[in-house]
Protein backbone atom coordinates (compact mmCIF):
# COMPACT_ATOMS: atom_id res chain seq x y z
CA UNK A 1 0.00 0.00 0.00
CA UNK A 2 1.29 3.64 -1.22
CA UNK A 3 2.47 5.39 1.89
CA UNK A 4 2.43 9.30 1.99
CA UNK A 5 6.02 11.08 2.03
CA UNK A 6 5.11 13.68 4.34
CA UNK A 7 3.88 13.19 8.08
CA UNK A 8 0.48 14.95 8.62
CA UNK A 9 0.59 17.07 11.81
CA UNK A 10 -1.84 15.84 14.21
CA UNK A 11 -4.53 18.39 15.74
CA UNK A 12 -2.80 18.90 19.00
CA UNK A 13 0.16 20.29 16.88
CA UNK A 14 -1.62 22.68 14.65
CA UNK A 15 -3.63 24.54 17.39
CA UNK A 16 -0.34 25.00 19.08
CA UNK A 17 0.77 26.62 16.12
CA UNK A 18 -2.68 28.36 15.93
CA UNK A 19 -1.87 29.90 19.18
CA UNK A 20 1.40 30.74 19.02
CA UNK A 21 0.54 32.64 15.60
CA UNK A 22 -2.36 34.32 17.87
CA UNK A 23 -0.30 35.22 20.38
CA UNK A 24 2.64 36.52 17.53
CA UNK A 25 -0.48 38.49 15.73
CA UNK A 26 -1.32 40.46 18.83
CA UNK A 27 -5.27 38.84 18.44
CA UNK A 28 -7.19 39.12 21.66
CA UNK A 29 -8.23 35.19 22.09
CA UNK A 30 -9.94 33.82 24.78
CA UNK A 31 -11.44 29.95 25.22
CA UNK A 32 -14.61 29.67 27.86
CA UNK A 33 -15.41 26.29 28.46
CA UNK A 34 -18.64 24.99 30.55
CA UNK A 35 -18.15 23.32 33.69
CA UNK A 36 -20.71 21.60 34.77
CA UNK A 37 -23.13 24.93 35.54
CA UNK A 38 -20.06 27.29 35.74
CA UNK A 39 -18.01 28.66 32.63
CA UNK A 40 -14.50 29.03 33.12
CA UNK A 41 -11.75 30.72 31.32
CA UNK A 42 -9.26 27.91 29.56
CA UNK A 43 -7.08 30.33 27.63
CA UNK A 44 -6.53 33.68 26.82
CA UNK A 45 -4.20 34.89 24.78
CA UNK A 46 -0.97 37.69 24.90
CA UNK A 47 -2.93 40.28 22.70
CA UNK A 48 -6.12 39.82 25.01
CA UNK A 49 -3.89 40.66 28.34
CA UNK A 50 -2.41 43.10 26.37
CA UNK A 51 -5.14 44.60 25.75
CA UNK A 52 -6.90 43.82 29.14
CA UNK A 53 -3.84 44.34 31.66
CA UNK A 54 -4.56 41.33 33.49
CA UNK A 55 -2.43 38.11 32.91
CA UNK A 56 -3.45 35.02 31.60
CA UNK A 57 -3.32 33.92 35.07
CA UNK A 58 -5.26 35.75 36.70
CA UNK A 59 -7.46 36.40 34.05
CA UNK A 60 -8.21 32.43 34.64
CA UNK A 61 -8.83 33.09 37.92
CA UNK A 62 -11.36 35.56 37.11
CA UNK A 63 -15.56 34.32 36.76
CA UNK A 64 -16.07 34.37 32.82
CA UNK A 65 -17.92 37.48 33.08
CA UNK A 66 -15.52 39.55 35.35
CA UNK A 67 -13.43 41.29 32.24
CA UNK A 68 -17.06 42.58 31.21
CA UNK A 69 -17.49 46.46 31.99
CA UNK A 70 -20.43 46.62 34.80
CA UNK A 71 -22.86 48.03 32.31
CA UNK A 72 -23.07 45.52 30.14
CA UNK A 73 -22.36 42.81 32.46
CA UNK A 74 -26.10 41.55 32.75
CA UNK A 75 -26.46 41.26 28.96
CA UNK A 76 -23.18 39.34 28.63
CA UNK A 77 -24.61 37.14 31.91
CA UNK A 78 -27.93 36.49 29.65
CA UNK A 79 -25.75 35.52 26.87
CA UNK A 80 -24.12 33.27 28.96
CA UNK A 81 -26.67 31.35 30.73
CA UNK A 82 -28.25 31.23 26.97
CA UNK A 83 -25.05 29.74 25.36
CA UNK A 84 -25.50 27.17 28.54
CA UNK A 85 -28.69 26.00 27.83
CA UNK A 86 -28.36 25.37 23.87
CA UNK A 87 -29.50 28.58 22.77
CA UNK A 88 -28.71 30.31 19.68
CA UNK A 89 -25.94 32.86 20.43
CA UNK A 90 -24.65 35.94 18.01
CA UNK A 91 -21.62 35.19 15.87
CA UNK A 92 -20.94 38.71 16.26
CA UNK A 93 -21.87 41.57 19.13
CA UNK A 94 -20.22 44.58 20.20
CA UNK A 95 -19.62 45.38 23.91
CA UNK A 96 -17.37 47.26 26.32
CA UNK A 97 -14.85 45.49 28.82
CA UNK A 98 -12.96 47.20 31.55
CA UNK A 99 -9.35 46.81 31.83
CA UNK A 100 -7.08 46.79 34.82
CA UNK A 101 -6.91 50.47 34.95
CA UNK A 102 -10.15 50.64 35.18
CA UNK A 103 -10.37 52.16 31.08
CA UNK A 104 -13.73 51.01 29.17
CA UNK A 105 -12.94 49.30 25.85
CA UNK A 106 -15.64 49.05 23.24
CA UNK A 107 -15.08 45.74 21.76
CA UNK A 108 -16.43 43.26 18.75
CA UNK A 109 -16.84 40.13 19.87
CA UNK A 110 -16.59 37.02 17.10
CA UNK A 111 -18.12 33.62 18.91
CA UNK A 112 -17.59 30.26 18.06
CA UNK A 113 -19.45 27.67 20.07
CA UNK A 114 -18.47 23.63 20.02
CA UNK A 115 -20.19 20.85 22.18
CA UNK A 116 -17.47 18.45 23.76
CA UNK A 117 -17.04 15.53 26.26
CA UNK A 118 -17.08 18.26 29.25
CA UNK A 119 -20.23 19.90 27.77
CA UNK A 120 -19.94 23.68 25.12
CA UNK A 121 -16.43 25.37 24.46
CA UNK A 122 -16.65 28.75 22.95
CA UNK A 123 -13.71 30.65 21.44
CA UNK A 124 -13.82 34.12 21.61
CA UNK A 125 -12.40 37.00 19.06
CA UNK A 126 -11.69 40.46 20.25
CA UNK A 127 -11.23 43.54 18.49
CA UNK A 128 -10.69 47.05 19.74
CA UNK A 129 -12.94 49.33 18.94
CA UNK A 130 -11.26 52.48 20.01
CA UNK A 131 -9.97 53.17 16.49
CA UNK A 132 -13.22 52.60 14.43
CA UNK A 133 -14.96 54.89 17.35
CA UNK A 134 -12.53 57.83 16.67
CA UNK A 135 -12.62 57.72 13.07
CA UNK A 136 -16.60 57.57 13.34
CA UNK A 137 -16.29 60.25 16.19
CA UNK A 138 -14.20 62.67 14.12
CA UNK A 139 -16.90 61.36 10.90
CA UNK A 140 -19.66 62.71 12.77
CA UNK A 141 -17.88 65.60 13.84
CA UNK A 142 -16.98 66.61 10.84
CA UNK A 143 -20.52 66.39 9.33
CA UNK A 144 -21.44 68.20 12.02
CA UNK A 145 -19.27 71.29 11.01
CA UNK A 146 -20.33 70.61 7.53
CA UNK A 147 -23.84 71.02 8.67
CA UNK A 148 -23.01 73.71 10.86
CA UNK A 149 -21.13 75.83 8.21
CA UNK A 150 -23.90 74.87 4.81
CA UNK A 151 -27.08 75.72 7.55
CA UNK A 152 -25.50 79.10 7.86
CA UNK A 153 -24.22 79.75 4.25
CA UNK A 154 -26.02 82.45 2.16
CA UNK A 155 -25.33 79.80 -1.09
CA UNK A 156 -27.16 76.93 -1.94
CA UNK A 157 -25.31 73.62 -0.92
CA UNK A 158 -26.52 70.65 -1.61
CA UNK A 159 -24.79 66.60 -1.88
CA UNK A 160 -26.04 64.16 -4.70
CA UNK A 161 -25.09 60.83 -4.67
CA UNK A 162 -26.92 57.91 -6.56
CA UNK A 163 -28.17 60.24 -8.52
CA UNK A 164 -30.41 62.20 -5.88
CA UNK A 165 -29.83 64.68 -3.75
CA UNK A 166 -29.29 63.46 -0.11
CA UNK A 167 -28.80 66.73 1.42
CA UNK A 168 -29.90 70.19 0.68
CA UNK A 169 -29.41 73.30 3.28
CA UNK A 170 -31.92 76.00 3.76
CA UNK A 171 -30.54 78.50 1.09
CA UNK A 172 -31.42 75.91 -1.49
CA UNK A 173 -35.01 75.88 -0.04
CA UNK A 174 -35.32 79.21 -0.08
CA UNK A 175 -34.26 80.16 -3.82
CA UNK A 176 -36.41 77.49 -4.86
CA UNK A 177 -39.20 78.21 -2.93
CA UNK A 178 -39.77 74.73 -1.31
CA UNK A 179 -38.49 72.97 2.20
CA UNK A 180 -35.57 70.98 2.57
CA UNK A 181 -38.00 67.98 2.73
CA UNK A 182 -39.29 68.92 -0.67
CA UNK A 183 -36.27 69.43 -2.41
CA UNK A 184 -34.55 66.07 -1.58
CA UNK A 185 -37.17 64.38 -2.45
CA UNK A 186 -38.08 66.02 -5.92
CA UNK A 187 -35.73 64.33 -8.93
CA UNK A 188 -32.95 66.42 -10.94
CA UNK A 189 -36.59 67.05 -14.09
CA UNK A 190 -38.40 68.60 -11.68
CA UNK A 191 -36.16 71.35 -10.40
CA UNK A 192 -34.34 72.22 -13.65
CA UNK A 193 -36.59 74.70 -16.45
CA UNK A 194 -34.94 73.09 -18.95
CA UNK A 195 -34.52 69.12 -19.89
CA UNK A 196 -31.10 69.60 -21.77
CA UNK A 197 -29.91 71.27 -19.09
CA UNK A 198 -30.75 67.97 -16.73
CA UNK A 199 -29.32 65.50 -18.85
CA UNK A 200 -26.27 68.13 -19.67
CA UNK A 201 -26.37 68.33 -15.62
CA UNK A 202 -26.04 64.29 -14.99
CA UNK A 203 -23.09 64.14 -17.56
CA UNK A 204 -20.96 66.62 -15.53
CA UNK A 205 -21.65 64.68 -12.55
CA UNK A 206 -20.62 61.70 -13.99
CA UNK A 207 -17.01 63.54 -15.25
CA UNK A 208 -16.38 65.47 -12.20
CA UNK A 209 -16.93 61.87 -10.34
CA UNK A 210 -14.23 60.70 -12.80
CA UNK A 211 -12.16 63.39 -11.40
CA UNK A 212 -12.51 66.14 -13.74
CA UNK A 213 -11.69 69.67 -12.47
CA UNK A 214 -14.73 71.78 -14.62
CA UNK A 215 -15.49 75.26 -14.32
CA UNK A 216 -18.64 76.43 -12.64
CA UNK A 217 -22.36 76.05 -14.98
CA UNK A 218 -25.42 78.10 -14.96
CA UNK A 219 -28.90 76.55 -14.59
CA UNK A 220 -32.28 77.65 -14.71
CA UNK A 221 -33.85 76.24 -11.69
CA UNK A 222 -37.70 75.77 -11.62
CA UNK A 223 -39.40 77.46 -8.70
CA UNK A 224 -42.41 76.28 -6.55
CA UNK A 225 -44.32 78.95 -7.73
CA UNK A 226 -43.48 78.72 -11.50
CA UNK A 227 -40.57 81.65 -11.49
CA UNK A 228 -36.86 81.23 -12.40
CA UNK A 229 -33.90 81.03 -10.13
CA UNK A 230 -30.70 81.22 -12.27
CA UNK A 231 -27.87 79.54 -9.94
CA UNK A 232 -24.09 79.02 -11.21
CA UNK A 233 -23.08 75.66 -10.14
CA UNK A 234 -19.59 74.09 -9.01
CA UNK A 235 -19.35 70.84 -7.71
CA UNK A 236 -16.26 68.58 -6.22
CA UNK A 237 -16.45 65.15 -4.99
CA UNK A 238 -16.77 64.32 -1.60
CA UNK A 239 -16.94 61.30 0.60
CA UNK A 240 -20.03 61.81 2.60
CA UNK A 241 -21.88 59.37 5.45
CA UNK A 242 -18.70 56.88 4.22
CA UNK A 243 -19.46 56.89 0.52
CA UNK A 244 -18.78 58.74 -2.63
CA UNK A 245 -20.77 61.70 -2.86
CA UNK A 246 -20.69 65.43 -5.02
CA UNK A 247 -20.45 68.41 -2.77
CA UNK A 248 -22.24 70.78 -5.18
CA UNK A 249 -22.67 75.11 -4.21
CA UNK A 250 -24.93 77.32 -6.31
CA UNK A 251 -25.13 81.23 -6.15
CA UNK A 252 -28.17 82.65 -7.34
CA UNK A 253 -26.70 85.08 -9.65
CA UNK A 254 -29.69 86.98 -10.35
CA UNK A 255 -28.85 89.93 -8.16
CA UNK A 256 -25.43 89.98 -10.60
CA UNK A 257 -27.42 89.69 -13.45
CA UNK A 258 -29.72 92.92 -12.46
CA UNK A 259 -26.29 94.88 -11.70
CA UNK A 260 -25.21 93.99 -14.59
CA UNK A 261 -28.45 94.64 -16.09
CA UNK A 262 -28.27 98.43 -14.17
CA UNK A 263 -24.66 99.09 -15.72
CA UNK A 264 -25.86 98.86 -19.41
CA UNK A 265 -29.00 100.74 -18.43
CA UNK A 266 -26.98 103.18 -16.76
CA UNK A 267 -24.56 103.16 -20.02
CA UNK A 268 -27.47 103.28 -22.14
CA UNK A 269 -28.70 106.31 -20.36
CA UNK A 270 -25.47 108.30 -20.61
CA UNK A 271 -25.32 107.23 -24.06
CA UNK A 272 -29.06 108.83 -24.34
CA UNK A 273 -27.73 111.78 -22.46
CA UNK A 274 -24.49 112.74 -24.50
CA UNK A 275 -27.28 112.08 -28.12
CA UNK A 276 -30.26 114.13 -26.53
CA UNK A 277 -27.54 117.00 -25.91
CA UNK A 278 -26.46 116.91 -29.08
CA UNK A 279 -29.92 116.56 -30.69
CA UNK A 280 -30.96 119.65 -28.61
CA UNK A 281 -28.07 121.94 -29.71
CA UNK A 282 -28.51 121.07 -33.11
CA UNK A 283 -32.40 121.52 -33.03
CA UNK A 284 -32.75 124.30 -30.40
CA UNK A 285 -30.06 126.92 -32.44
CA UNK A 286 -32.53 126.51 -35.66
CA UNK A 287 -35.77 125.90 -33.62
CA UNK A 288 -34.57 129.38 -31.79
CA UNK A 289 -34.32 130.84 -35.42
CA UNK A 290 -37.33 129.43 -36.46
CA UNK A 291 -39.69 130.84 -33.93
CA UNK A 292 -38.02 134.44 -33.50
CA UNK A 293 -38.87 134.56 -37.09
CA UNK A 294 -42.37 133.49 -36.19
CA UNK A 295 -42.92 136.11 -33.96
CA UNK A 296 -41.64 138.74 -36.71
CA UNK A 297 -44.18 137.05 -39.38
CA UNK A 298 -46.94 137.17 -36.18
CA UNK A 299 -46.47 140.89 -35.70
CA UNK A 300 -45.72 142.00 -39.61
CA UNK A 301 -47.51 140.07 -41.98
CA UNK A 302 -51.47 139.91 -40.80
CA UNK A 303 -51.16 144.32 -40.53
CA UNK A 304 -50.40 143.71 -44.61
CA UNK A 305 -53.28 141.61 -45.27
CA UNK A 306 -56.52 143.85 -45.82
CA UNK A 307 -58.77 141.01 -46.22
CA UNK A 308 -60.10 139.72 -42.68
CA UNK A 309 -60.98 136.62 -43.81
CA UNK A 310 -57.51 135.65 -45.02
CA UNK A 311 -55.85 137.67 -42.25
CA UNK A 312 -57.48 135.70 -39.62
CA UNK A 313 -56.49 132.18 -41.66
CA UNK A 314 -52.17 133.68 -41.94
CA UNK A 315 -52.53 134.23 -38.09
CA UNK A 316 -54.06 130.79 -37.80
CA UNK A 317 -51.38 129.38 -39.29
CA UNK A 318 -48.59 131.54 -37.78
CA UNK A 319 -49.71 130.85 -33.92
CA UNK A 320 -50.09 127.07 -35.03
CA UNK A 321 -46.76 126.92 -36.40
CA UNK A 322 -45.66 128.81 -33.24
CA UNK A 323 -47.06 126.17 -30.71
CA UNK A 324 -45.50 123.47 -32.78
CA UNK A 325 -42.45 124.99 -32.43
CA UNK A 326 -43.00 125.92 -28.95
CA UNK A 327 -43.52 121.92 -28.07
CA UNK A 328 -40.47 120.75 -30.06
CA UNK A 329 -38.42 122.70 -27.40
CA UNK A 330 -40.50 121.70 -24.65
CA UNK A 331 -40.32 117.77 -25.95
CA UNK A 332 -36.46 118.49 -26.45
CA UNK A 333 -36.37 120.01 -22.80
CA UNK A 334 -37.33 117.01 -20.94
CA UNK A 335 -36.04 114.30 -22.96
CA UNK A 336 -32.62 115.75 -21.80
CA UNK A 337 -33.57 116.10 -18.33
CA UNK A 338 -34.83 112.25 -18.50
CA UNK A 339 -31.76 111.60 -19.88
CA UNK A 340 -29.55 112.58 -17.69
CA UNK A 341 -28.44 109.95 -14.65
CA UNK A 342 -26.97 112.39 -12.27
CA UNK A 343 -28.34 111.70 -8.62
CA UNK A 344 -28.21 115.45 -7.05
CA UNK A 345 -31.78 115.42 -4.80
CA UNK A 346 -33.15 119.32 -5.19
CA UNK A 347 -36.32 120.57 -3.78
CA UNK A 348 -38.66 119.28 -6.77
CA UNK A 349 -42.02 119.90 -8.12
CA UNK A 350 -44.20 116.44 -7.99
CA UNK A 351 -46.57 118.10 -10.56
CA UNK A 352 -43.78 118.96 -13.55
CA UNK A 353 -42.27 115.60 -13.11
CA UNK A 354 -45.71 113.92 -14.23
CA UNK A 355 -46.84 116.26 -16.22
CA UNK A 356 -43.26 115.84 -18.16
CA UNK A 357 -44.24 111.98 -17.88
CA UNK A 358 -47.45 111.97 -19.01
CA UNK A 359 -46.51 114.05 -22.21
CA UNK A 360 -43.72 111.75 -22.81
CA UNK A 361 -45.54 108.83 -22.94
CA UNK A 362 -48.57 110.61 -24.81
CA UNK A 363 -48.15 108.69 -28.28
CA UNK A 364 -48.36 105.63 -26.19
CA UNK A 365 -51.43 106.01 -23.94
CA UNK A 366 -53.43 107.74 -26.29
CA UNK A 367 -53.52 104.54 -28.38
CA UNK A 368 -54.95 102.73 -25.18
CA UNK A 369 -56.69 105.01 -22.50
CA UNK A 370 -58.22 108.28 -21.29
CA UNK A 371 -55.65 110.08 -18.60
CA UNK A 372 -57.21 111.77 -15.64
CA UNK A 373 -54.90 113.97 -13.64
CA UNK A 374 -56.48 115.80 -10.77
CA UNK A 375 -54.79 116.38 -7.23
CA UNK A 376 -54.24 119.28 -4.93
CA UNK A 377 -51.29 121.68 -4.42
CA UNK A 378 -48.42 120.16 -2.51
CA UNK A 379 -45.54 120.92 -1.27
CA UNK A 380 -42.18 120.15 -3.24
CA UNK A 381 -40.06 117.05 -2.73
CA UNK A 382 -36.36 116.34 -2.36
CA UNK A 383 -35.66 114.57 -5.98
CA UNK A 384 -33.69 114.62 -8.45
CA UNK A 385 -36.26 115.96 -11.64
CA UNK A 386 -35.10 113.61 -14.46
CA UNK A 387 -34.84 110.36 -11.83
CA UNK A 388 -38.37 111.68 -10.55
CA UNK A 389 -40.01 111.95 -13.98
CA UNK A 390 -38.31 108.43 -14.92
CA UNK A 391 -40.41 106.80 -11.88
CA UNK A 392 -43.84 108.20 -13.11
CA UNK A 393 -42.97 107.53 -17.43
CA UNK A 394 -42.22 104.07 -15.90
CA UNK A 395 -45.36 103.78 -13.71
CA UNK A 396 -47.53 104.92 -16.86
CA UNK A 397 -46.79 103.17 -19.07
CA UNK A 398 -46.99 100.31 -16.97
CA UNK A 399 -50.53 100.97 -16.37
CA UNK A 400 -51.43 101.41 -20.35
CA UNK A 401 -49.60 98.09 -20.43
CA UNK A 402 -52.63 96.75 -18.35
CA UNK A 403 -54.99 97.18 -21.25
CA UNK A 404 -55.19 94.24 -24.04
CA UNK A 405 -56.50 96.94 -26.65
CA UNK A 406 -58.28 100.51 -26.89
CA UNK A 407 -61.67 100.89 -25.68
CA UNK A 408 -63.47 103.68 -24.67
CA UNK A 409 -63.58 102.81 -20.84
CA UNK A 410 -60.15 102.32 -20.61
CA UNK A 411 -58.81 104.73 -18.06
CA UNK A 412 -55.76 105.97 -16.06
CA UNK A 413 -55.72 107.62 -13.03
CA UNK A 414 -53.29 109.83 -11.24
CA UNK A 415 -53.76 111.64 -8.68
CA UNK A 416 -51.47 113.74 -6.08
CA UNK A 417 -52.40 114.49 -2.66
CA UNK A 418 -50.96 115.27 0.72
CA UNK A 419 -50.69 112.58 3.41
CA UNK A 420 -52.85 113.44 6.32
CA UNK A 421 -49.72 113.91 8.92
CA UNK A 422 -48.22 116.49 5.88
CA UNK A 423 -44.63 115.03 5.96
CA UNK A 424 -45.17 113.17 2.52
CA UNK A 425 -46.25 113.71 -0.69
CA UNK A 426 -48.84 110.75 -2.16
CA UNK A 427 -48.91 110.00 -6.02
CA UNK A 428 -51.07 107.21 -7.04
CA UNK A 429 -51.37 105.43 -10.15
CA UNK A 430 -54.35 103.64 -11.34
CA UNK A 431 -55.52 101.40 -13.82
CA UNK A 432 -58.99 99.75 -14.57
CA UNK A 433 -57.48 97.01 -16.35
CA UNK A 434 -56.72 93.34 -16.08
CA UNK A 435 -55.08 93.37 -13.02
CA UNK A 436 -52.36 91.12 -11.33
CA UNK A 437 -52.94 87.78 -10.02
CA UNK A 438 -52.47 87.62 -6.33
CA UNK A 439 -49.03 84.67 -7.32
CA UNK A 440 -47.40 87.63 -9.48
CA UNK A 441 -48.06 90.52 -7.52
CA UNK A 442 -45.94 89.25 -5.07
CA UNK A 443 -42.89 89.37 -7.59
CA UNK A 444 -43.24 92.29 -9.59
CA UNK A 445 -40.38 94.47 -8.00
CA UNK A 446 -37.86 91.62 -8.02
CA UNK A 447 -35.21 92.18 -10.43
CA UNK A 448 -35.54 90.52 -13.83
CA UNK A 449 -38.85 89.22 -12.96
CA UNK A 450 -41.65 89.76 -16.22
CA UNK A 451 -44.55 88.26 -17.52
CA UNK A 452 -44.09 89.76 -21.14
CA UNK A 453 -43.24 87.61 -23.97
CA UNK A 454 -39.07 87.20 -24.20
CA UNK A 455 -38.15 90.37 -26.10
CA UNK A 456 -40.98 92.78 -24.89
CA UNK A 457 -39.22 93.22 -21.72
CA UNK A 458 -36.50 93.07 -19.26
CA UNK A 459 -38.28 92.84 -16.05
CA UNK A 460 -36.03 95.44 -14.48
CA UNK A 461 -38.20 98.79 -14.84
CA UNK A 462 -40.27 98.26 -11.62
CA UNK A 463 -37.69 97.09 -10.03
CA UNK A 464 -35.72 100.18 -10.90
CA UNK A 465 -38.68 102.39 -10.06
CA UNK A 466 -38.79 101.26 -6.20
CA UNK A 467 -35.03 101.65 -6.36
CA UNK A 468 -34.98 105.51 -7.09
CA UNK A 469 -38.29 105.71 -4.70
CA UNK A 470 -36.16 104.35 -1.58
CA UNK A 471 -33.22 106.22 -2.15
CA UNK A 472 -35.07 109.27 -2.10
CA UNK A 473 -36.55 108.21 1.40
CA UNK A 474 -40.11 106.70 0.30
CA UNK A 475 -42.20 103.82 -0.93
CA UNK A 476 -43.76 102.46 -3.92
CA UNK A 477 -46.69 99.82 -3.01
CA UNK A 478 -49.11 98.24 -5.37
CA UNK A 479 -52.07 96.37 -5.00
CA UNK A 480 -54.29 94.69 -7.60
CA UNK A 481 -57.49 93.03 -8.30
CA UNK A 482 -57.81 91.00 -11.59
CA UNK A 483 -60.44 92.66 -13.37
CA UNK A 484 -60.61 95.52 -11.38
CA UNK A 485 -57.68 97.14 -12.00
CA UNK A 486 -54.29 97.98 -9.86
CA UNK A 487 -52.97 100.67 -8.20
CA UNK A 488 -49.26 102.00 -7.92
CA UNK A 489 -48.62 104.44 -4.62
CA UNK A 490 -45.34 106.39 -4.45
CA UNK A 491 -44.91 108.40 -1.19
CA UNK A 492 -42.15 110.67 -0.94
CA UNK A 493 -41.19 113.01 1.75
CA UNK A 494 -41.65 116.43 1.58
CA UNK A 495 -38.58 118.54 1.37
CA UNK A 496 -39.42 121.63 3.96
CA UNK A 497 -41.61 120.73 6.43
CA UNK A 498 -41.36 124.32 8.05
């Protein structure tokens, strides 16, 4: 018969190399074996008195359950007299001894249970816990300071992983108009305007999560009440609750896009301002001509004209001609005080500035609605006149904007009053026509904000209205009624109270 070459080490020899390579590995080892109705300790090994301070010795000497710390001593003792009976026992737990310094030791416990001749032997695995806990302690501490730091930021901050979001702070609520709740639980279609910009969106994601450095990306986020929050994007991954995440921080960027929008304006209006002045001194020097020699014809010609008939139709046409004249300068006169963007306040007159407005915007209304100007005298207000008149052109023509089409009922309002405690000056604006649903009136002096069609505005002239209002120390309020009409209220303080 074939006889192996090698000698095959018997069992007593390999666990005596298991537990000298236990003891060489540092492992914390112990062997419990049942005694009749007591459990003693059979073995433990150098890592375990390492770990524990006691000796093998005396950790021999020691009832099973003594290296247990005292609060978890009774559910280790019910584990125990379990294991004694038969009963199913955990392969794994974690619980906390308490070494010879008295230190408490959070521990993972790995059981193995076998019946023998003397009755159940269990081996025991230990493994410190002290390291996990720190790493998990400094984990939690540093979401903590995350959380801390993103609660508090004015930017929206949000983490997406598995493509969903998983966290979202308050700032993200708020630009979108929904809870935190809300938002995490809405996917990437709902929240964008535009569905290129989602899918356009996820591929990013997926090359930033490659490890892609890309620069930052605008999107048009959807609000919860149907408006548009523009936010530029950058994102960076992150490892976040233990797994691969994107950290990703959005600016709303419409108050830069309104500065921006104010610059050109402002550029515009100095452009405006340099043309009107040249479009006055080239008009105004023949205009001047013109109507001197007006007045000469007025005075010369009808005394030459014996006929009455025919004298009365040359004088016609000579004072005609005159007014014409007269209303190009006029025109010319306040289209370079609109024009011009300087900001010195002087006591003004409430009454020229609308007047100036309402002739301005003449060729417009007329097409639309009846104006009705009444009011009382008031005193004047600190303004500047060309700022002042720009409020009221923009407030009328806002309210012919609230007609579809002509019709004789159309009508605009204005009227200027006195407040009752005589340290303002109150010009309101009305309108009988659609009117503003109660969702948009809410919105209609935030910057870049419109309901026109793209083109037909920039949603900036309201906005721009309360602007000039509250640097000159009042308000603008409006209320509305759809089809009623609204109203527009400017109140401005007087300048001399005395």
């Amino acid at each position: 018969m074939y006889a192996p070459a090698y000698a095959v080490p018997s069992i007593h020899d390999l666990a005596e190399a298991l537990i000298l390579a236990i003891d060489r590995a540092g492992i914390g080892v112990t062997v419990l074996a049942q005694r009749g109705e007591a459990v003693v300790r059979t073995f433990s090994s150098a890592g375990l008195c390492e770990l524990s301070g006691w000796s093998a010795d005396e950790l021999a000497a020691m009832p099973a359950t003594a290296l247990i710390a005292p609060t978890e001593r009774s559910r280790m003792v019910a584990l125990r007299d379990t294991m004694l009976r038969g009963g199913p026992l955990p392969t794994r737990l974690e619980t906390v001894i308490e070494a010879r310094d008295g230190t408490q030791i959070p521990v993972e416990l790995a059981i193995a249970s076998v019946h023998g001749p003397d009755g159940l032997a269990s081996v025991l695995f230990f493994r410190d816990l002290r390291a996990d806990h720190r790493i998990q302690d400094a984990l939690r501490e540093s979401e903590a300071r995350f959380r801390s730091l993103a609660e508090a930021s004015p930017d929206s901050i949000i983490v997406v992983a598995g493509g969903r979001f998983i966290y979202a702070n308050p700032a993200t609520a708020a630009v979108l108009g929904y809870s935190v709740a809300e938002v995490l639980a809405l996917p990437f279609e709902q929240l964008l305007v535009h569905p290129e910009e989602t899918a356009e969106m996820r591929a990013r994601m997926q090359r930033i999560a490659r490890g892609e450095r890309l620069p930052p990306r605008e999107y048009a986020g959807r609000r919860r009440d149907g408006g548009v929050a523009v936010l530029e994007i950058s994102s960076t991954p992150i490892i976040y609750d233990g797994a691969p995440a994107l950290l990703s921080i959005g600016r709303d960027t419409s108050e830069r896009r309104a500065l921006h929008a104010e610059l050109m304006r402002a550029d515009r209006l100095a452009t405006l301002g340099m043309l009107a002045a040249g479009v006055a001194h080239e008009i105004n020097n023949p205009l001047t001509y013109t109507l001197i020699h007006l007045e000469q014809l007025a005075m010369t010609v009808p005394p030459l004209i014996a006929d009455p008939i025919s004298r009365g139709r040359i004088e016609t046409m000579i004072a005609e001609a005159r007014e014409g004249g007269q209303r190009v300068s006029t025109i010319v006169r306040e289209l370079l005080t609109v024009a011009r963007h300087d900001r010195e306040a002087l006591p003004s007159a409430v009454e020229a500035a609308i007047d100036a407005a309402i002739r301005l915007a003449g060729p417009t209304i007329s097409e639309r609605a009846r104006v009705a100007r009444r009011g009382e005298p008031v005193p004047l207000v600190r303004a500047n006149p060309g700022r002042l008149s720009q409020v009221f052109l923009n407030l009328v023509l806002n309210a012919a904007d609230a007609f579809d089409g002509p019709h004789d009922d159309n009508l605009i309002e204005v009227e200027i009053t006195r407040a009752d405690d005589g340290a303002a000056v109150v010009i309101t604006i009305a309108d009988n026509g659609r009117g503003i649903p109660a969702e948009v009136l809410g919105r209609i002096f935030e910057p870049l904000f419109t309901t026109r069609p793209v083109g037909a505005g920039t949603g900036l002239g309201l906005w721009i209205c309360r602007s000039i209002v509250t640097e000159l120390g009042g308000t603008l309020l409006a209320t509305s009624e759809v089809g009623v009409g609204s109203r527009m209220v400017v109140r401005l303080p007087v300048a001399d109270r005395s």
